[in-house]
C-alpha atoms as a PDB file:
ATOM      1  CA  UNK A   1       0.000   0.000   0.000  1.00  0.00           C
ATOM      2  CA  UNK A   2       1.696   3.546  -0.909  1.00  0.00           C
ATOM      3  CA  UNK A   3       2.311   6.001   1.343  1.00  0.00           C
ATOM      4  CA  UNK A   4       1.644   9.404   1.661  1.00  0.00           C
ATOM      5  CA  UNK A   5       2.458  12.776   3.044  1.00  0.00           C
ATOM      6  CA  UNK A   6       2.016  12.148   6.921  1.00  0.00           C
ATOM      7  CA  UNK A   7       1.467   8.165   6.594  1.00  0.00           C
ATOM      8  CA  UNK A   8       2.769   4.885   5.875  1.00  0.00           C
ATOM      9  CA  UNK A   9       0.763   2.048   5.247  1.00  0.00           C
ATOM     10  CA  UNK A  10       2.402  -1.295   5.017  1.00  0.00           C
ATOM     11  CA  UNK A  11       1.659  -5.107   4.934  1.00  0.00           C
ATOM     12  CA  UNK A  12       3.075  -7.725   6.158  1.00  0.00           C
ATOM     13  CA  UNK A  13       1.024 -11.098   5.217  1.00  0.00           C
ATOM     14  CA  UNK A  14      -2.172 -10.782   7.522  1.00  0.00           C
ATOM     15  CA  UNK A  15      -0.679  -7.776   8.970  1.00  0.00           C
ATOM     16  CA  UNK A  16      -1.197  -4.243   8.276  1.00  0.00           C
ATOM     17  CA  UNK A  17       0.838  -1.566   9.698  1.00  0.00           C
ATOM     18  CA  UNK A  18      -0.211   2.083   9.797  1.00  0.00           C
ATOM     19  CA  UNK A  19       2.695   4.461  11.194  1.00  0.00           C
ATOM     20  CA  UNK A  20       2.318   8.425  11.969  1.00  0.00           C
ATOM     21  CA  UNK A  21       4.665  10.086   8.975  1.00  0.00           C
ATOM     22  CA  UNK A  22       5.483  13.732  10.142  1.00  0.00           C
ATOM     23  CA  UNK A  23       8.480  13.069  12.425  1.00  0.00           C
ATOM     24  CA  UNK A  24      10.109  16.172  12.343  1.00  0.00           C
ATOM     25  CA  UNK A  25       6.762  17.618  13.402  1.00  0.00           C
ATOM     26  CA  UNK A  26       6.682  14.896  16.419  1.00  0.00           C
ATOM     27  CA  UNK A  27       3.949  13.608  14.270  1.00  0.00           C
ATOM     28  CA  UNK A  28       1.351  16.688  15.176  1.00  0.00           C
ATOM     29  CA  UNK A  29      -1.363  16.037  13.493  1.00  0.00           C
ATOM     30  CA  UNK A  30      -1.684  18.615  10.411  1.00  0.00           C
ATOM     31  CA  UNK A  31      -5.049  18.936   8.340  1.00  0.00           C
ATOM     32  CA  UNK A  32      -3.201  16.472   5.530  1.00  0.00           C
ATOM     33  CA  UNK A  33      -3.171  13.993   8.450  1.00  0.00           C
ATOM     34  CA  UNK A  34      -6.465  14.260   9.464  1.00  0.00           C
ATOM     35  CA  UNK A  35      -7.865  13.642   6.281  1.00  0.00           C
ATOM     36  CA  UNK A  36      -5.558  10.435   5.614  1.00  0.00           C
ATOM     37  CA  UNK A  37      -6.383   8.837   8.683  1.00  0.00           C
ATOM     38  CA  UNK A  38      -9.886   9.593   8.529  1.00  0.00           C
ATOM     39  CA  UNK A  39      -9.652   7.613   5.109  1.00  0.00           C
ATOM     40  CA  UNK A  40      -7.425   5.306   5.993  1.00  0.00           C
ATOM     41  CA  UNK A  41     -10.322   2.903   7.361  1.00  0.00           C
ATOM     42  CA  UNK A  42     -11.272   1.679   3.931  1.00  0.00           C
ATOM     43  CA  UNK A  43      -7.949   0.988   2.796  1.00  0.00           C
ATOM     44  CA  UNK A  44      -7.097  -1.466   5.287  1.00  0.00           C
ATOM     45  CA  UNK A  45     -10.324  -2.982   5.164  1.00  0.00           C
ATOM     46  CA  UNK A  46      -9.907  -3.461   1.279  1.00  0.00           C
ATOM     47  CA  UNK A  47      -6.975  -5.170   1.870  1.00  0.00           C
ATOM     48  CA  UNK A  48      -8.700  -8.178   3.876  1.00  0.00           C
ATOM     49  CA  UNK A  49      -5.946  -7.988   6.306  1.00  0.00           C
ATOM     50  CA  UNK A  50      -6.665  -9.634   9.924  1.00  0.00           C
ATOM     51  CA  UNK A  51      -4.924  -7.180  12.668  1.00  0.00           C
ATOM     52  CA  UNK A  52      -3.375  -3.715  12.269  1.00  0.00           C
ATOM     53  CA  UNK A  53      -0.272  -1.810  14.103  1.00  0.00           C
ATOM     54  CA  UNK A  54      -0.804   1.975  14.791  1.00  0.00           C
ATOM     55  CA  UNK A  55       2.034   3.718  15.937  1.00  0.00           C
ATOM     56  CA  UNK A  56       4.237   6.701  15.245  1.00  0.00           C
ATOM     57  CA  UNK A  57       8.140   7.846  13.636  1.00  0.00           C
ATOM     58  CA  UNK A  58      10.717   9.371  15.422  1.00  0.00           C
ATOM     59  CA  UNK A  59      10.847  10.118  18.803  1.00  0.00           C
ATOM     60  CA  UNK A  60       6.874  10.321  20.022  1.00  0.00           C
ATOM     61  CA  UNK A  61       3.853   8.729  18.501  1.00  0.00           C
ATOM     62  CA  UNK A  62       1.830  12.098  18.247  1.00  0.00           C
ATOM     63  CA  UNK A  63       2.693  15.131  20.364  1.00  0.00           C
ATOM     64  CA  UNK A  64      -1.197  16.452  19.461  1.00  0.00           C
ATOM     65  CA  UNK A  65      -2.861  19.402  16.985  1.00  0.00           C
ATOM     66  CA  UNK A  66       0.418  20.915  14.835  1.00  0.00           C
ATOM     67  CA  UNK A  67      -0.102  24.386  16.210  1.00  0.00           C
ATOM     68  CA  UNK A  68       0.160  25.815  12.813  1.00  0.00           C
ATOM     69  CA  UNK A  69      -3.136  24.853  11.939  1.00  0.00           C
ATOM     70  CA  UNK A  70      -4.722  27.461  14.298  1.00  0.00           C
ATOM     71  CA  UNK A  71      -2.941  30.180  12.366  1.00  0.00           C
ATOM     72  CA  UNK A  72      -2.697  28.529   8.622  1.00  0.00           C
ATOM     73  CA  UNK A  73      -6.074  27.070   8.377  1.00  0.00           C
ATOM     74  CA  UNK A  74      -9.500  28.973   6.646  1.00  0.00           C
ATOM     75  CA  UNK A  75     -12.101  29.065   9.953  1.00  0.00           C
ATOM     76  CA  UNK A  76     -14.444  28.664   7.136  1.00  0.00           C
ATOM     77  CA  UNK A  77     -12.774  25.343   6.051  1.00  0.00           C
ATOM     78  CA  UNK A  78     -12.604  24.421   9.940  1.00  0.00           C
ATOM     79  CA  UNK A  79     -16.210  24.896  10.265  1.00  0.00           C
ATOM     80  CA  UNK A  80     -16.987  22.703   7.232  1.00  0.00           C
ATOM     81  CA  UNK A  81     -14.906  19.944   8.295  1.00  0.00           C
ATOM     82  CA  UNK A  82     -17.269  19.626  11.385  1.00  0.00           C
ATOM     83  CA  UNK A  83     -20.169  18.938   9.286  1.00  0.00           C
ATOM     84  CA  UNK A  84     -20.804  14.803   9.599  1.00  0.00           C
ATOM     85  CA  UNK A  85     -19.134  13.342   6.911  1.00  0.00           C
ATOM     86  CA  UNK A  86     -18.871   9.314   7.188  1.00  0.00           C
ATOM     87  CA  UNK A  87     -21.164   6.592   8.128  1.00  0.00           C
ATOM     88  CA  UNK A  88     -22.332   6.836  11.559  1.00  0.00           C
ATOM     89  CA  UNK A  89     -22.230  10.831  11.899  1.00  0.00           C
ATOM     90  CA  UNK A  90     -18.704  10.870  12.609  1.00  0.00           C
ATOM     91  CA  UNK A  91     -16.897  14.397  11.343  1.00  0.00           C
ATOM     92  CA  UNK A  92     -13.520  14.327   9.470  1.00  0.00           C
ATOM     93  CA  UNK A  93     -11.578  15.067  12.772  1.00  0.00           C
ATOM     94  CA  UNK A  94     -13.370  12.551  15.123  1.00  0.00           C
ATOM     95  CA  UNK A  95     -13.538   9.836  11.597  1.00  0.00           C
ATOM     96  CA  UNK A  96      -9.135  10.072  12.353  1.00  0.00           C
ATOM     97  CA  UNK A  97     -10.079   8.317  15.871  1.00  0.00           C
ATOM     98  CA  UNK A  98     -12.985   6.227  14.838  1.00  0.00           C
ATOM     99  CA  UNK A  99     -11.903   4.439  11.722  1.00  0.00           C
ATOM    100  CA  UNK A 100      -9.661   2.094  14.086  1.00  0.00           C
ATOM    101  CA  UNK A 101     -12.605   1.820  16.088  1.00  0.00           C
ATOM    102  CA  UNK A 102     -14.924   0.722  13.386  1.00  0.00           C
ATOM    103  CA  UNK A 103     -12.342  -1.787  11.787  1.00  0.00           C
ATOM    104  CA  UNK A 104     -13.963  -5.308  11.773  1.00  0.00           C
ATOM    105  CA  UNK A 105     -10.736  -6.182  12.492  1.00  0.00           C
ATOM    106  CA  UNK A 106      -8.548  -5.532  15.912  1.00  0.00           C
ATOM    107  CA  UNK A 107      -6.144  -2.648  16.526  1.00  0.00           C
ATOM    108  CA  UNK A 108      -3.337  -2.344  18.604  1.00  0.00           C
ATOM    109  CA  UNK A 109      -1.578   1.543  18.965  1.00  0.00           C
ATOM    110  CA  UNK A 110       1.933   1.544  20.018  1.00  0.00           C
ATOM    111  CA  UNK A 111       2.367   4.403  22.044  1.00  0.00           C
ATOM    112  CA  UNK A 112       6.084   6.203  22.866  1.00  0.00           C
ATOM    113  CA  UNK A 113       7.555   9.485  23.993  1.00  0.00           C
ATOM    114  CA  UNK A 114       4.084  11.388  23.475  1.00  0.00           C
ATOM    115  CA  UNK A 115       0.417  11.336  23.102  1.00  0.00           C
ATOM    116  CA  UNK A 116      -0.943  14.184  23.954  1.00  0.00           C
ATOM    117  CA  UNK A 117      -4.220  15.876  22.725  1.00  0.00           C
ATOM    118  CA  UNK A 118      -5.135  14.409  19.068  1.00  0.00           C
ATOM    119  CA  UNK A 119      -2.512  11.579  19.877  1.00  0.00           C
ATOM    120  CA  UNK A 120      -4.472  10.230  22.589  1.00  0.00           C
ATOM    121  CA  UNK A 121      -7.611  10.453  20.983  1.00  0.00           C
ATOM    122  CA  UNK A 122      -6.179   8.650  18.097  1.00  0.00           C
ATOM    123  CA  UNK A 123      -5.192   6.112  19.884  1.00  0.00           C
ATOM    124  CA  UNK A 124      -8.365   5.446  22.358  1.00  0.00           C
ATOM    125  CA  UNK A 125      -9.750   4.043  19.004  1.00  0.00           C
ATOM    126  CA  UNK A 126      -7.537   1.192  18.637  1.00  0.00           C
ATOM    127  CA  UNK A 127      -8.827  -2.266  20.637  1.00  0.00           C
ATOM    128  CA  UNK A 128      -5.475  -2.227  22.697  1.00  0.00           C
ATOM    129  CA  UNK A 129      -2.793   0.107  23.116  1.00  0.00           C
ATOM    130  CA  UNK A 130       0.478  -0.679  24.541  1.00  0.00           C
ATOM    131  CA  UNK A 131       3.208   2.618  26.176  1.00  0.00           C
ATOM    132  CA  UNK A 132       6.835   2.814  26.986  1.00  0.00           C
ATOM    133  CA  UNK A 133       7.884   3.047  30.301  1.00  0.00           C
ATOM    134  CA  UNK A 134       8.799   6.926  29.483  1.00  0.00           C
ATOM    135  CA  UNK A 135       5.499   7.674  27.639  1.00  0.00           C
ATOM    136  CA  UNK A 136       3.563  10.771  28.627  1.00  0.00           C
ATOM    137  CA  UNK A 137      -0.535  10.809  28.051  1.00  0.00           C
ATOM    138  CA  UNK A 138      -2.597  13.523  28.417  1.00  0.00           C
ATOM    139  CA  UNK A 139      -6.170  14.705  27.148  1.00  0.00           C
ATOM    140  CA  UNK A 140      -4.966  18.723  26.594  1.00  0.00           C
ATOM    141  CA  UNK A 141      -7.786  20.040  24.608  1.00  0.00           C
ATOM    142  CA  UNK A 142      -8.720  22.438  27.589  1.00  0.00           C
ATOM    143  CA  UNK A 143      -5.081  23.498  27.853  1.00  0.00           C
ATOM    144  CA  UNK A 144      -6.471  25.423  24.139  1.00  0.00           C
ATOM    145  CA  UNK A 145     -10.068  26.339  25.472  1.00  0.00           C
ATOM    146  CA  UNK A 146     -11.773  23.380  23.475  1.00  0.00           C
ATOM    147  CA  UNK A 147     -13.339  20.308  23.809  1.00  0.00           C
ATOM    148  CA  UNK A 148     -12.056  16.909  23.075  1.00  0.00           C
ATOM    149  CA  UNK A 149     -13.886  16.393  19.787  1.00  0.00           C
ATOM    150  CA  UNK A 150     -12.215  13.131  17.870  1.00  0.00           C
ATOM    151  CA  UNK A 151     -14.513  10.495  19.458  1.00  0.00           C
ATOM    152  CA  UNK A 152     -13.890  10.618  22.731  1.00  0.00           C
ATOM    153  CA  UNK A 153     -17.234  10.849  23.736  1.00  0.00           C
ATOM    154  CA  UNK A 154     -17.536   7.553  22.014  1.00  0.00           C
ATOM    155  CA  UNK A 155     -14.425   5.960  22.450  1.00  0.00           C
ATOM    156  CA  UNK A 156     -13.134   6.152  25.754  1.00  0.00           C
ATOM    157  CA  UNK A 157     -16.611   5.410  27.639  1.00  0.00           C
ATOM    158  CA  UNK A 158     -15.833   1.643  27.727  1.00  0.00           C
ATOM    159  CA  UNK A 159     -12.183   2.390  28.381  1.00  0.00           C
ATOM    160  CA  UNK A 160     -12.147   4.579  31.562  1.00  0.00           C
ATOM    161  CA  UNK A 161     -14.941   4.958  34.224  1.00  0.00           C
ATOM    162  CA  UNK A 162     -16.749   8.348  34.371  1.00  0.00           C
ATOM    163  CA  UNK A 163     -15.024  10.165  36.790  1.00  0.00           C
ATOM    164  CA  UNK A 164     -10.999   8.781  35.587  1.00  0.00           C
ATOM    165  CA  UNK A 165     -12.343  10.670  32.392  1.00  0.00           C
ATOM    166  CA  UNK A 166     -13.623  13.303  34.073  1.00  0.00           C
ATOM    167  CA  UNK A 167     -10.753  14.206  35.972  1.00  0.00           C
ATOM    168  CA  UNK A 168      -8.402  14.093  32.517  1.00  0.00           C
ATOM    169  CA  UNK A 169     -10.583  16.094  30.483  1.00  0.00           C
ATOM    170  CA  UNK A 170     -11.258  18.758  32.946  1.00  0.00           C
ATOM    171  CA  UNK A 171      -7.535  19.073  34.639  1.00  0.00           C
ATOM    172  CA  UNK A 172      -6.099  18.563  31.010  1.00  0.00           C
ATOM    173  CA  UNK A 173      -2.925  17.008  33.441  1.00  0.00           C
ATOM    174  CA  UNK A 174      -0.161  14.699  31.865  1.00  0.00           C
ATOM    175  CA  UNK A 175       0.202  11.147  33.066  1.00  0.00           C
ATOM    176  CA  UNK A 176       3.065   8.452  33.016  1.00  0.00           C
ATOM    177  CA  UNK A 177       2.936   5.210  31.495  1.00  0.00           C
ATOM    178  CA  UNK A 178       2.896   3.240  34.702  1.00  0.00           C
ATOM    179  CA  UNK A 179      -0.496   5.749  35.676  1.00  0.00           C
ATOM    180  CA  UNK A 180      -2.272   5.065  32.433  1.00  0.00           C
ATOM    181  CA  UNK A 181      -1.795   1.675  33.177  1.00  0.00           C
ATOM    182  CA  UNK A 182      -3.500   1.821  36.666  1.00  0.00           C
ATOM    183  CA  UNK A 183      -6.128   4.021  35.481  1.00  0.00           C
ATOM    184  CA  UNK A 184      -6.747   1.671  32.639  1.00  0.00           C
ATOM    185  CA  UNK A 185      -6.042   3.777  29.856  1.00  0.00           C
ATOM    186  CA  UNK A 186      -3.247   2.003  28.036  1.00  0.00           C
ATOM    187  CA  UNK A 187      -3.133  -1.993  28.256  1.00  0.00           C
ATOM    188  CA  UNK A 188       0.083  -2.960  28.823  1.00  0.00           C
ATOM    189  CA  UNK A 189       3.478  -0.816  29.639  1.00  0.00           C
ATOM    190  CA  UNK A 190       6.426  -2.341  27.480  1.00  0.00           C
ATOM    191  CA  UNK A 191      10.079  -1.460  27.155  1.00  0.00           C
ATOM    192  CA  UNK A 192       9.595  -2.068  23.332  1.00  0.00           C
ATOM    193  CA  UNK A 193       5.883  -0.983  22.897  1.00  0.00           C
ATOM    194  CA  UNK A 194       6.517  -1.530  19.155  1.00  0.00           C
ATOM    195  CA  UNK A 195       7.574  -5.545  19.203  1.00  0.00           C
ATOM    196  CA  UNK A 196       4.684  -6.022  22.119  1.00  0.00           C
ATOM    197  CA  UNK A 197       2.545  -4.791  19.516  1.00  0.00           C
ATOM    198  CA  UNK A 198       3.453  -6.913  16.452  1.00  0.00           C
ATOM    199  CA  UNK A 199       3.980 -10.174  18.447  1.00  0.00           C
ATOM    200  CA  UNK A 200       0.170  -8.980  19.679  1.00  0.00           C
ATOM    201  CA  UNK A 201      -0.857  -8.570  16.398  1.00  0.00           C
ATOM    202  CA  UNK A 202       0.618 -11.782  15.322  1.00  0.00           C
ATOM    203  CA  UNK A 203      -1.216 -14.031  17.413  1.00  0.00           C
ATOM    204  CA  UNK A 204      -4.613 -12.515  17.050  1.00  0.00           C
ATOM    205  CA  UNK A 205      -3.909 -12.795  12.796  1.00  0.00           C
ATOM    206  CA  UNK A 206      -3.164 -16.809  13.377  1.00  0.00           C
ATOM    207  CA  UNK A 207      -6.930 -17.176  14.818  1.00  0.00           C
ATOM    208  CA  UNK A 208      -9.555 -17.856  13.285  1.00  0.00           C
ATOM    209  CA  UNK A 209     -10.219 -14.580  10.853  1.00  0.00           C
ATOM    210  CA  UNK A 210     -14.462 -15.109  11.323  1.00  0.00           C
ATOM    211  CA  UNK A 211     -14.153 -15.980  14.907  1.00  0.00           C
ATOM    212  CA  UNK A 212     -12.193 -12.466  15.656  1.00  0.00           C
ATOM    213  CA  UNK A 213     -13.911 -10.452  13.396  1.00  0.00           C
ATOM    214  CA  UNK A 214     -17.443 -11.472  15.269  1.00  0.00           C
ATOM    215  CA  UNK A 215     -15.394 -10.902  18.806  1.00  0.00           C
ATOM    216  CA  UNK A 216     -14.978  -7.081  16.906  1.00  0.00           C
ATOM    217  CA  UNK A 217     -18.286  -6.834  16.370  1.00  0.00           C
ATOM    218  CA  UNK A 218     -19.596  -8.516  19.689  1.00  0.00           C
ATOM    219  CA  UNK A 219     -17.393  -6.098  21.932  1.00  0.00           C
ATOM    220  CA  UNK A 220     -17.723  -3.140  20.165  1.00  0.00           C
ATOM    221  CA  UNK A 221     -21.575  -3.304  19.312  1.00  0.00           C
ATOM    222  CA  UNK A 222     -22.730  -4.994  22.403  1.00  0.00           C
ATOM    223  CA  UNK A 223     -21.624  -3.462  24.971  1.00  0.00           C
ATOM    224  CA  UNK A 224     -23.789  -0.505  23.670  1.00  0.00           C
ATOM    225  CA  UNK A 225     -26.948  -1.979  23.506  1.00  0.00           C
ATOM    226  CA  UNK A 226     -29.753  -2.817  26.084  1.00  0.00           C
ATOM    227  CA  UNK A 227     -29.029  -6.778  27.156  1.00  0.00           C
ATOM    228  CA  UNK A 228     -31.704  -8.031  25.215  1.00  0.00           C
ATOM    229  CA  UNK A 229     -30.358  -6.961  21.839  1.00  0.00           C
ATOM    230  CA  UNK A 230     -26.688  -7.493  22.832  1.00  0.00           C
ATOM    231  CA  UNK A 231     -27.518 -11.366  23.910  1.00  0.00           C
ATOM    232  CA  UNK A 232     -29.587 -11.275  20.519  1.00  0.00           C
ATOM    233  CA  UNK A 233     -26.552 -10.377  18.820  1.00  0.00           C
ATOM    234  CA  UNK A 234     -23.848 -12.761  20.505  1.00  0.00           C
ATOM    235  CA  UNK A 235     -26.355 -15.850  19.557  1.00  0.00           C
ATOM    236  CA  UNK A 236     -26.339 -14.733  16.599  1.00  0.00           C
ATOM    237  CA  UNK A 237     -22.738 -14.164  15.189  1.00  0.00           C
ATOM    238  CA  UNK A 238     -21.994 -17.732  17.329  1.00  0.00           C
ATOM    239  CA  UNK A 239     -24.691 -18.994  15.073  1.00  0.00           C
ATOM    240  CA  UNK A 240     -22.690 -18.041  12.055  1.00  0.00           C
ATOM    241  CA  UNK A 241     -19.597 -19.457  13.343  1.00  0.00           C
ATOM    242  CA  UNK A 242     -20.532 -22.540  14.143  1.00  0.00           C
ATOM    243  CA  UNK A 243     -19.677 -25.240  11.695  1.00  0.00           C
ATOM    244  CA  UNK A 244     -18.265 -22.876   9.313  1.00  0.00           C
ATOM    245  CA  UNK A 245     -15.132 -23.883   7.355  1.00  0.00           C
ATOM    246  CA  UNK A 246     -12.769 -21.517   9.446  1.00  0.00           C
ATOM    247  CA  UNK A 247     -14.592 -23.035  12.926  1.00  0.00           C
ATOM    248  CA  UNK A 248     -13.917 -26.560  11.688  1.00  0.00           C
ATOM    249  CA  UNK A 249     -10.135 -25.578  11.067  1.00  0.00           C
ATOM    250  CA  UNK A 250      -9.694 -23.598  14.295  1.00  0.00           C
ATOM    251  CA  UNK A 251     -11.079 -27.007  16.559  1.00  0.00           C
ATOM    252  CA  UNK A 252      -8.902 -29.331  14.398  1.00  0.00           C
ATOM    253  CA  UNK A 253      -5.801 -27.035  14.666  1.00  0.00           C
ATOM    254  CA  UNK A 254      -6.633 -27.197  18.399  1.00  0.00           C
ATOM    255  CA  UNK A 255      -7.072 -30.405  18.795  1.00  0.00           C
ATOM    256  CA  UNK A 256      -3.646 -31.358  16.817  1.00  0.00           C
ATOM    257  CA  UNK A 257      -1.668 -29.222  18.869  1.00  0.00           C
ATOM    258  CA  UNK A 258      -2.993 -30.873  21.788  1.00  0.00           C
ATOM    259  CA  UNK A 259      -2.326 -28.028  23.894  1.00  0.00           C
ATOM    260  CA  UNK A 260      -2.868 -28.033  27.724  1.00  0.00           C
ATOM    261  CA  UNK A 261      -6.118 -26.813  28.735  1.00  0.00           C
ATOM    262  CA  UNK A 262      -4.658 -24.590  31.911  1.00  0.00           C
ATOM    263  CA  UNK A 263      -1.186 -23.005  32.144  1.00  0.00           C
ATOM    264  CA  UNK A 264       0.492 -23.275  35.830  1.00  0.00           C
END
């Protein structure tokens, strides 16, 4: 897949890896960006590939909003990129967050050095997200007199409770690595957040591409619906499963590898 201006797409057999291109920049997200990872969503879906790497060049993954955009950019354009512009209402801005969210397939965001602002928000839409020891977090947008307004509302409900969010958004206060992990807002803290991430993305692309696909859909869809519809909806994507040609391979596999079924 070709890059661009401010990303690189890349894949690796089931793998596809999307990596933050403005490194001199501390990959701040410029309007170029915006609209590349907005659009990115159907590329990688078009390419059937089972798991995707998000992560950033240089030395952070995204320090936030390039600055020069408040000065360079047309208020009228601003104001028209606000308008809802993809399926599901989401703007061009908050479509940069949510088209890792609304993969069918899972996302994991490799997080170093920064993400702050923009950078945070783009990651709360991967499935997983993985920070160096060293990494600093932070939900700034108040720091600028604004709202966070690339998903959040939508992403980071099942991620954080209520009041963790709260007290991010309204402070607009930095955290470490080792705090994001406690609060629940990264995964897993790694030395090499990058190689966590692949090895992640590695075994999730050697199961069962229908079986993960429906977990996508399952965890992202039913958490967010009254119980009757979401227990409506996990009978039915297990009905589709079951006895399909991938389910049949997945049990045999399983069974041939005769693996243990509990680890001491």
């Amino acid at each position: 897949m070709a890059a661009t201006d401010t990303l690189r797409i890349t894949v690796d057999g089931h793998v596809a890896s999307v990596c933050l291109a403005r490194p001199d920049k501390r990959n701040a997200v410029n309007l170029p960006m915006f609209r590349e990872l907005a659009g990115c969503g159907e590329r990688l879906a078009a390419a059937g590939v089972r798991a995707v790497v998000l992560h950033g060049e240089g030395d952070a993954f995204c320090a936030g909003i390039d600055t020069a955009l408040f000065a360079q950019a047309d208020p009228g354009e601003l104001a028209r990129m606000l308008a809802p512009a993809y399926p599901g209402g989401a703007n061009v801005f908050q479509q940069a967050a949510c088209a890792f969210r609304d993969l069918p397939v899972p996302v994991v965001c490799a997080m170093h050095g920064a993400a702050l602002g923009a950078g945070l928000q783009i990651a709360l839409g991967a499935d997983v997200r993985v920070a160096a020891p060293a990494t600093r977090l932070s939900v700034m947008e108040v720091h600028w007199g604004l709202v966070p307004d690339m998903g959040l509302s939508v992403t980071a409900r099942d991620v954080l409770p209520a009041d963790r969010l709260a007290d991010l958004v309204y402070t607009g206060r930095s955290v470490d690595a080792r705090e994001a992990l406690d609060l629940g807002l990264v995964t897993a803290v790694a030395d090499d957040p990058l190689a966590w991430a692949h090895d992640w993305a590695a075994t999730v692309a050697g199961r069962s591409p229908d079986a993960i696909r429906a977990a996508k859909q399952l965890l992202r869809d039913g958490t967010a619906q009254p119980a009757e519809a979401a227990l409506a909806l996990e009978a039915r994507l297990q009905g589709a499963l079951i006895g399909a040609p991938n389910q049949a391979e997945a049990v045999r596999a399983r069974l041939e590898r005769r693996e243990p079924e509990f680890e001491d």
